[in-house]
C-alpha atoms as a PDB file:
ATOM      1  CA  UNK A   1       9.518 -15.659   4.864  1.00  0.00           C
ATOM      2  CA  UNK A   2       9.209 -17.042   0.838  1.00  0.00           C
ATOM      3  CA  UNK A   3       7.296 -20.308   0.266  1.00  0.00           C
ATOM      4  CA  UNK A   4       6.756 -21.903  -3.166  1.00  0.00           C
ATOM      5  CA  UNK A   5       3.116 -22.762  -4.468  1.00  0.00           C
ATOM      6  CA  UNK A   6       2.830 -24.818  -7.585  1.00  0.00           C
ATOM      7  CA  UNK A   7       0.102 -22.673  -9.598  1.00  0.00           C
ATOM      8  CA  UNK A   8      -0.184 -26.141 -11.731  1.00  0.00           C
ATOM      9  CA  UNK A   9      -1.424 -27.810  -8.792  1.00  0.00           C
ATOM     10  CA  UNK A  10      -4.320 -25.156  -8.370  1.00  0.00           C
ATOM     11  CA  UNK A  11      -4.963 -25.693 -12.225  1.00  0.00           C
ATOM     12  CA  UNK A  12      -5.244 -29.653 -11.364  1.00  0.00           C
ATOM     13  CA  UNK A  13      -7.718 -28.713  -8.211  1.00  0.00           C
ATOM     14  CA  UNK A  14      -9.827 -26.613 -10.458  1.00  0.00           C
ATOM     15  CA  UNK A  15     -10.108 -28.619 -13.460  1.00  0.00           C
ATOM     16  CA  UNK A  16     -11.464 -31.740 -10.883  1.00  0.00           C
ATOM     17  CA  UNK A  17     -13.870 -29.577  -8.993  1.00  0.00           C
ATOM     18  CA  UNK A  18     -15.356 -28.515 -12.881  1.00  0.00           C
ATOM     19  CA  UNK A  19     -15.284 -32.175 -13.649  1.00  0.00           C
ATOM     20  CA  UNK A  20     -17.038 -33.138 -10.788  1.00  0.00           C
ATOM     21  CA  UNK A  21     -19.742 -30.446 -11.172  1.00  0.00           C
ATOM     22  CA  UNK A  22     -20.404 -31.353 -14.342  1.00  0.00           C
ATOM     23  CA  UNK A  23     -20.456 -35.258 -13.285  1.00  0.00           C
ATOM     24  CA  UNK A  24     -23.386 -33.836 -10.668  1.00  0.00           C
ATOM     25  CA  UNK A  25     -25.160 -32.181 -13.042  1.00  0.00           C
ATOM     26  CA  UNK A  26     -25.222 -34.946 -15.129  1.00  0.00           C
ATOM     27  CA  UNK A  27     -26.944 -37.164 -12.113  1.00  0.00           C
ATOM     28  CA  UNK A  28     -28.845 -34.506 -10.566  1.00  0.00           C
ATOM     29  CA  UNK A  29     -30.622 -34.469 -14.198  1.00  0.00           C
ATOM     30  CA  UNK A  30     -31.664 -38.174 -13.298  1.00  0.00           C
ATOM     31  CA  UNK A  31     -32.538 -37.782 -10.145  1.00  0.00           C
ATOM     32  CA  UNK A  32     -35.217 -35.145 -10.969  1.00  0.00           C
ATOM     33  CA  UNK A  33     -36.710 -37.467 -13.803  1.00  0.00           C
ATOM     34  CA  UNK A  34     -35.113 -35.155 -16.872  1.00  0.00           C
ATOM     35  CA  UNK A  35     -33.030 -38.099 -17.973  1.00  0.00           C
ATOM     36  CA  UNK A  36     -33.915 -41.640 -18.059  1.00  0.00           C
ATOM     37  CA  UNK A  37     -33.253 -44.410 -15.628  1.00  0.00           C
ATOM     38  CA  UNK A  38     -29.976 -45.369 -16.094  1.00  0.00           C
ATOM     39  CA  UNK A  39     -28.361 -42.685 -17.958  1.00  0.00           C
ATOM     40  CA  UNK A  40     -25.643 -41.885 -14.902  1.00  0.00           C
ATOM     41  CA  UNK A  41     -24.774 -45.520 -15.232  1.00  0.00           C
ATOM     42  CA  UNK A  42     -23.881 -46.181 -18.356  1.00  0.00           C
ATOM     43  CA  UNK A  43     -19.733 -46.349 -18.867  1.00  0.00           C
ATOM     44  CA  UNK A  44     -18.855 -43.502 -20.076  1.00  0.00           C
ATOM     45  CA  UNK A  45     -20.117 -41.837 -16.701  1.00  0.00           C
ATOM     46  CA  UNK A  46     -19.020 -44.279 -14.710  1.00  0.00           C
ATOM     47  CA  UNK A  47     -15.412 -44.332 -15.884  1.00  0.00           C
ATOM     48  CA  UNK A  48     -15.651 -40.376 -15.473  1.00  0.00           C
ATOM     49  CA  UNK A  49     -16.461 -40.660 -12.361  1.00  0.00           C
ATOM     50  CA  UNK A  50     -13.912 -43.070 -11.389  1.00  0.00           C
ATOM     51  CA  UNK A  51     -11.098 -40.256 -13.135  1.00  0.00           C
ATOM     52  CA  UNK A  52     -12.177 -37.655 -10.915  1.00  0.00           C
ATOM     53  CA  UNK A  53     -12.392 -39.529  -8.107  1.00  0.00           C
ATOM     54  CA  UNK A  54      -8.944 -40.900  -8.832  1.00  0.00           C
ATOM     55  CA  UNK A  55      -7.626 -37.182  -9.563  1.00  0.00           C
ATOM     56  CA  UNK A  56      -8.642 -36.115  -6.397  1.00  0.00           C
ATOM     57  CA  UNK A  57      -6.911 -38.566  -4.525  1.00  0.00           C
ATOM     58  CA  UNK A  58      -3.914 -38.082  -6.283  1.00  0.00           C
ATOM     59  CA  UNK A  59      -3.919 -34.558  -6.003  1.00  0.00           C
ATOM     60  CA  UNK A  60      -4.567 -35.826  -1.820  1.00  0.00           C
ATOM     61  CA  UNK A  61      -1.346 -37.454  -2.098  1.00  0.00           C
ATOM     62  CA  UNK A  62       0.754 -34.550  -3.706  1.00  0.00           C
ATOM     63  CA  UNK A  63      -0.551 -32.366  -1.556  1.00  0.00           C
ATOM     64  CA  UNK A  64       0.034 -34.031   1.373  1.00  0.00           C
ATOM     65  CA  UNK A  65       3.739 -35.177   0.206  1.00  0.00           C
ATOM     66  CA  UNK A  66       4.554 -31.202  -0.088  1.00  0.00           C
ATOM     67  CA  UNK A  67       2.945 -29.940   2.779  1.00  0.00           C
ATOM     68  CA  UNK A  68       4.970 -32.455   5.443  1.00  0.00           C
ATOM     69  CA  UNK A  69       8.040 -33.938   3.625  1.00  0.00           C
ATOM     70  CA  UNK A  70       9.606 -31.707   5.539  1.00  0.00           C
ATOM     71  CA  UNK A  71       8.072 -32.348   8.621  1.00  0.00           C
ATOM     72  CA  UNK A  72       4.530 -32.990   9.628  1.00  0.00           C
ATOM     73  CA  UNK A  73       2.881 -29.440  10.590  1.00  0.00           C
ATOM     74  CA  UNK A  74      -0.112 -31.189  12.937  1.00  0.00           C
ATOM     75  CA  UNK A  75      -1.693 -28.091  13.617  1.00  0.00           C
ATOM     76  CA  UNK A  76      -2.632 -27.213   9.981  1.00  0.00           C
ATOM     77  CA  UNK A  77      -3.013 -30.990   9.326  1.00  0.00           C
ATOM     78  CA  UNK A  78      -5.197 -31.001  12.428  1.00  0.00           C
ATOM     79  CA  UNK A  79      -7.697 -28.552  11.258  1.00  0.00           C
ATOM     80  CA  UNK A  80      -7.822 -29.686   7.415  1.00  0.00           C
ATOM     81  CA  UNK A  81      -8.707 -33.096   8.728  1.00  0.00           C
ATOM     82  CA  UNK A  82     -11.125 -32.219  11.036  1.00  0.00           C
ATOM     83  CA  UNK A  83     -12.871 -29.987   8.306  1.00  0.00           C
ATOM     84  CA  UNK A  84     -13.043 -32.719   5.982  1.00  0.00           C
ATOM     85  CA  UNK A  85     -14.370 -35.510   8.246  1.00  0.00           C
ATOM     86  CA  UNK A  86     -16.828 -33.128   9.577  1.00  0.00           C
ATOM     87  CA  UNK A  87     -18.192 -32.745   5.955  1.00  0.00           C
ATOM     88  CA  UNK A  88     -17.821 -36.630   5.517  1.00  0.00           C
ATOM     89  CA  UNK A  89     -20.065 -37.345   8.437  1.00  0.00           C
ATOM     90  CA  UNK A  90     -22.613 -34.530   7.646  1.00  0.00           C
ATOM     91  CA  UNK A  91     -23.048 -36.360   3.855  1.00  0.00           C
ATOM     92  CA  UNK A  92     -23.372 -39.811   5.339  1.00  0.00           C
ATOM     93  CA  UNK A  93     -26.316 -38.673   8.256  1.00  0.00           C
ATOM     94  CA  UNK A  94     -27.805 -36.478   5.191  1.00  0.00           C
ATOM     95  CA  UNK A  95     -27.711 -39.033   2.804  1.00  0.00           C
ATOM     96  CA  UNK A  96     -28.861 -41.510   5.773  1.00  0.00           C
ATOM     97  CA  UNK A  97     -32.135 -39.533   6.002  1.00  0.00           C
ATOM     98  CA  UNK A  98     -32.516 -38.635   2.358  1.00  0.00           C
ATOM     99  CA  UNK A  99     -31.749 -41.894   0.905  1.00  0.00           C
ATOM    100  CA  UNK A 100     -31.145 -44.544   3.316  1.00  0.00           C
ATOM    101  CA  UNK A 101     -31.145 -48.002   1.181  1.00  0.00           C
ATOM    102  CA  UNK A 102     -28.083 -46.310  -0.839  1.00  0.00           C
ATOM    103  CA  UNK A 103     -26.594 -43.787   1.481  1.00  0.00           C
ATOM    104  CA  UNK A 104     -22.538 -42.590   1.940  1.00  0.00           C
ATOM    105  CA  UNK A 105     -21.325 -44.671   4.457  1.00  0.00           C
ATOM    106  CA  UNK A 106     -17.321 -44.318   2.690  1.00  0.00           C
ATOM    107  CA  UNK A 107     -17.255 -41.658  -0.040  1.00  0.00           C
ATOM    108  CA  UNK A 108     -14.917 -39.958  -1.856  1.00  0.00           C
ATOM    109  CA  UNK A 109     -14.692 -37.247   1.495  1.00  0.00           C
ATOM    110  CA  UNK A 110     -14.090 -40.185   3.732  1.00  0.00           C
ATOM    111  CA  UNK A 111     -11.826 -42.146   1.643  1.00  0.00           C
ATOM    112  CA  UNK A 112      -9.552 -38.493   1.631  1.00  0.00           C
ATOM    113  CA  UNK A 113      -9.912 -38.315   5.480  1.00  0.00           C
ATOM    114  CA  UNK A 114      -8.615 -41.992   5.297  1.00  0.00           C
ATOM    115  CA  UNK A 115      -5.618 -40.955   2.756  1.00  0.00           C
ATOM    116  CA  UNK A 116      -4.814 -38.240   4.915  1.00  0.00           C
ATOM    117  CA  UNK A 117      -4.112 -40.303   8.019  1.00  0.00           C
ATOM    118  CA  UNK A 118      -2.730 -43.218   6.198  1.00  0.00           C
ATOM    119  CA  UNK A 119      -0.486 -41.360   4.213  1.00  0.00           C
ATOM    120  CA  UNK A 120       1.541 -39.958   6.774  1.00  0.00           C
ATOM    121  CA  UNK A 121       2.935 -43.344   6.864  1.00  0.00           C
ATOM    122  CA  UNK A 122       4.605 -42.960   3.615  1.00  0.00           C
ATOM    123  CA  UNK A 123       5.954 -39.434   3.296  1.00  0.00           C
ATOM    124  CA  UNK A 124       9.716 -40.426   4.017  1.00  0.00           C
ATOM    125  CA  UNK A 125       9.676 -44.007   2.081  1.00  0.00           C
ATOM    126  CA  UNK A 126      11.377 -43.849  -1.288  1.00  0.00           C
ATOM    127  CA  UNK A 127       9.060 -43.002  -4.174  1.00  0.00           C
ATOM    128  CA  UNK A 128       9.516 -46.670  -5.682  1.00  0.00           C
ATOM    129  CA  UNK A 129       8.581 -48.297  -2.605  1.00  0.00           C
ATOM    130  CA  UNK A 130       5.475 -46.199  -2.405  1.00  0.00           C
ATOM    131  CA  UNK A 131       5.279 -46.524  -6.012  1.00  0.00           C
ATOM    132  CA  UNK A 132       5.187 -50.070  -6.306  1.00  0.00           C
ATOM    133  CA  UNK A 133       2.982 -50.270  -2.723  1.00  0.00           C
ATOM    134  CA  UNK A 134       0.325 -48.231  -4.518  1.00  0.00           C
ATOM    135  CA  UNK A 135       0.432 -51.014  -7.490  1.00  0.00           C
ATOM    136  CA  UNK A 136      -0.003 -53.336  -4.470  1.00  0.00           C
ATOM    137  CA  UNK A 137      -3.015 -51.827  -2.925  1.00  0.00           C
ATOM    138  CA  UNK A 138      -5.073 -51.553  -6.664  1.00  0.00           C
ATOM    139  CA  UNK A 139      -4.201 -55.347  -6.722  1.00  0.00           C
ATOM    140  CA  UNK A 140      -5.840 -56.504  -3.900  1.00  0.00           C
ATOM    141  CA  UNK A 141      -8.750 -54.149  -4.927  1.00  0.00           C
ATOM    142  CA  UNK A 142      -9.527 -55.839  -7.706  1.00  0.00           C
ATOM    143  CA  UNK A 143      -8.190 -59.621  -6.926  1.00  0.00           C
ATOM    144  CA  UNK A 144      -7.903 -59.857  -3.143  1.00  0.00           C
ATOM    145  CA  UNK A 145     -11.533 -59.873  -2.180  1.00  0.00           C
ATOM    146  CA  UNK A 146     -13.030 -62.549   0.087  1.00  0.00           C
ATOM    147  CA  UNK A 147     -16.020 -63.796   1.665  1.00  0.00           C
ATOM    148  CA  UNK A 148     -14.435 -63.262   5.011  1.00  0.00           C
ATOM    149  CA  UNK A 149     -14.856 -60.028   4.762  1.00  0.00           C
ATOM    150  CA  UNK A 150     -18.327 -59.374   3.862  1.00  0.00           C
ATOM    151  CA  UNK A 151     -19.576 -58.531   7.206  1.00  0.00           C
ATOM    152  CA  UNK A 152     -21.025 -54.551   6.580  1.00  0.00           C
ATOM    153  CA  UNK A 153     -18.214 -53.050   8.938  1.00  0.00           C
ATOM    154  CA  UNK A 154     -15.647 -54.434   6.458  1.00  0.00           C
ATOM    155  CA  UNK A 155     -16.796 -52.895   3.635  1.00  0.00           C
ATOM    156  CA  UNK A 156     -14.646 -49.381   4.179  1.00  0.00           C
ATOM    157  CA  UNK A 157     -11.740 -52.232   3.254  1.00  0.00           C
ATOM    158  CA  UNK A 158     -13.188 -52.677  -0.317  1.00  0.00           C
ATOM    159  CA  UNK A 159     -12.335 -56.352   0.040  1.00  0.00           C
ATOM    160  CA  UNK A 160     -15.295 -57.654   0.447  1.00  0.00           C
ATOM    161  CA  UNK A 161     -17.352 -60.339  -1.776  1.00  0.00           C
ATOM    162  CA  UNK A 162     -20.524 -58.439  -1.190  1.00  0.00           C
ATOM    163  CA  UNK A 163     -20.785 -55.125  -3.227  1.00  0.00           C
ATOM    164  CA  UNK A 164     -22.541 -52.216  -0.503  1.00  0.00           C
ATOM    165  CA  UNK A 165     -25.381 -50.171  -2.795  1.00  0.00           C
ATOM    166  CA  UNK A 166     -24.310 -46.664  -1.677  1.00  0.00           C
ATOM    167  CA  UNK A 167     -24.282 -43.646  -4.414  1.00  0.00           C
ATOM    168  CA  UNK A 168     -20.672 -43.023  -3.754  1.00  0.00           C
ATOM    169  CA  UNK A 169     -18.425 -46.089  -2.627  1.00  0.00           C
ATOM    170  CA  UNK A 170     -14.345 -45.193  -2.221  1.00  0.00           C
ATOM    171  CA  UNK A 171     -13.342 -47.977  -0.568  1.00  0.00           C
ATOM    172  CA  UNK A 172      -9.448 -47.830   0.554  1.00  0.00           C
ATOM    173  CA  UNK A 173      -9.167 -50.762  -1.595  1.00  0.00           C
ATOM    174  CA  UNK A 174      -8.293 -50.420  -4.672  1.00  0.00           C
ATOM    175  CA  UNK A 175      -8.760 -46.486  -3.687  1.00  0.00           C
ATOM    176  CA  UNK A 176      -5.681 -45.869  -1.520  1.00  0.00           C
ATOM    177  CA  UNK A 177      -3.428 -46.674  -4.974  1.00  0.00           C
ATOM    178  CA  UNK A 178      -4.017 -43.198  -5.899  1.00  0.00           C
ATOM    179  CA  UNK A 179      -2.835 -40.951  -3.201  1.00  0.00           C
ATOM    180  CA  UNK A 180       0.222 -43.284  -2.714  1.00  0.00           C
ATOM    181  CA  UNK A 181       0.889 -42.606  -6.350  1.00  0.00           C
ATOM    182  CA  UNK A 182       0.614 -39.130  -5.352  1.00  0.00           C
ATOM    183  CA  UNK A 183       3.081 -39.202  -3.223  1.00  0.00           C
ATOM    184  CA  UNK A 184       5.456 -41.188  -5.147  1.00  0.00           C
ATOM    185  CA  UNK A 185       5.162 -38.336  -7.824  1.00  0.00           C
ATOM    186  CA  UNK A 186       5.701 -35.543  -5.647  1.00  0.00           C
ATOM    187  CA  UNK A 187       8.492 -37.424  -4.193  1.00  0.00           C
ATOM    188  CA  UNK A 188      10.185 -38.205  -7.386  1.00  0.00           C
ATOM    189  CA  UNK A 189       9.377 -34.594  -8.822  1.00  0.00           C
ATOM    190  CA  UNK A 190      11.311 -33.180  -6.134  1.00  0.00           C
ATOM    191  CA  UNK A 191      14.313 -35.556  -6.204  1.00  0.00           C
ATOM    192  CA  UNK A 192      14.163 -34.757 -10.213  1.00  0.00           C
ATOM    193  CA  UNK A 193      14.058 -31.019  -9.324  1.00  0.00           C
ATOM    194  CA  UNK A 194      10.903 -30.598 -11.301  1.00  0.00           C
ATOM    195  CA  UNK A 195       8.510 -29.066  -8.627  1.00  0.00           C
ATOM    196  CA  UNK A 196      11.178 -25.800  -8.821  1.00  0.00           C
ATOM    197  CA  UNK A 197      10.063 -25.200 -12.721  1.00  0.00           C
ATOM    198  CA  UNK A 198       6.518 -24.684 -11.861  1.00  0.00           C
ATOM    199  CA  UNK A 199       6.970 -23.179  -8.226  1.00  0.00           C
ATOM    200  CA  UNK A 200       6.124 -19.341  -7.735  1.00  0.00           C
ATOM    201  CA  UNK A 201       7.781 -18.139  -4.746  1.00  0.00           C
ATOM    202  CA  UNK A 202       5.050 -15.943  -2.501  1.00  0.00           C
ATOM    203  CA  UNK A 203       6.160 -14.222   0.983  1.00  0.00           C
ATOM    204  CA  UNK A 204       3.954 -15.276   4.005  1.00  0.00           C
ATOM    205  CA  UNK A 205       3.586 -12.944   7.220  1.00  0.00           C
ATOM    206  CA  UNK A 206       2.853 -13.888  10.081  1.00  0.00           C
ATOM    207  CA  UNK A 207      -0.197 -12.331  11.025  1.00  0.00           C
END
C-alpha cells in the first residue's frame, strides 16, 4: 500500500524542536545563576517563545488535518493522545514538586492534548470557516477576558482577568487560533493541490 509523507513537514518539526532547545538552554542558563535575573524575560525571548509555541500548534493542526480528513483513525489517534497527556501530567506533578508557586498546570503539552481533541471538530468544515474561527478564538484571547472567570479552574480558558504565574501558560485562548489555522492550511493546500508537490510516496506493510 503507497502513502504520501510531506518531508517539509518533518523539516518544520525539526526546525521547532532546535528552536525550542535552544529557547531551554537559554533559561536553563538562568535558572542555574549563569545569566542574570531576568534575562529569559526580556522580549526578544519572550516573543521566541511565543513563535515556537505557535509553530507547534500549527504544525498540531496540519498534522492532525492529514492524518483524519479522510476519516478519523481512533486507534492511532488513541495512542498519540494518550502518550502526550501522559507526558503533560508527568510535567505538571514534576513541576508541582520542583517548583510549586509557578508550576505547569496548562502547557504547551496540554494545550496540544487539548488541540487534538478539539480539533476533530473541525476537520470537515471549510478552510474559511475554520480560518476565520481561528481569527475568532485569538480575539477573545486578547479582548474577551473577564472577571467572571478568574476562579483558578478557569484559567485553562485563558479568559480570565487574573494572570496564573506558571513557567509555561498555553491557555486555549488565544492558543487554539493556531492549530485551527493549521487546519485551515492543510485544508486549503489540499483543495489547491499543493500538498502533492512536496509529498514523497513511501509503501507501508503491514507487519
Amino acid at each position: 500500500m503507497q502513502s504520501q509523507r510531506i518531508e517539509l513537514l518533518d523539516f518544520a518539526r525539526g526546525i521547532a524542536l532546535i528552536a525550542m532547545t535552544i529557547f531551554h538552554f537559554a533559561f536553563d542558563l538562568q535558572l542555574l545563576g549563569f545569566k542574570e535575573p531576568g534575562f529569559i524575560e526580556q522580549a526578544h525571548w519572550k516573543y521566541f517563545a511565543r513563535s515556537i509555541a505557535s509553530s507547534f500548534l500549527f504544525l498540531t493542526g496540519v498534522s492532525l488535518y492529514l492524518a483524519h480528513y479522510s476519516g478519523i483513525k481512533w486507534q492511532g489517534w488513541k495512542w498519540r493522545f494518550i502518550k502526550i497527556i501522559a507526558a503533560a501530567i508527568l510535567i505538571t506533578f514534576a513541576t508541582y514538586f520542583a517548583t510549586p508557586d509557578q508550576y505547569i498546570f496548562f502547557g504547551i503539552l496540554h494545550a496540544i492534548a487539548f488541540a487534538s481533541i478539539a480539533g476533530l471538530l473541525f476537520l470537515k468544515l471549510p478552510w474559511v470557516i475554520t480560518f476565520v474561527l481561528a481569527i475568532g478564538v485569538f480575539w477573545l484571547g486578547q479582548y474577551g477576558r473577564t472577571e467572571l472567570l478568574d476562579a483558578p479552574y478557569w484559567f485553562w480558558t485563558g479568559l480570565s482577568e487574573a494572570r496564573p504565574i506558571s513557567s509555561d501558560y498555553v491557555p486555549v485562548f488565544p492558543w487554539m487560533s493556531a492549530p485551527l489555522l493549521g487546519i485551515a492550511f492543510a485544508k486549503l493546500a489540499q483543495e489547491k493541490g499543493w500538498l502533492s508537490i512536496f509529498a514523497k510516496p513511501q509503501f507501508e506493510g503491514k507487519g
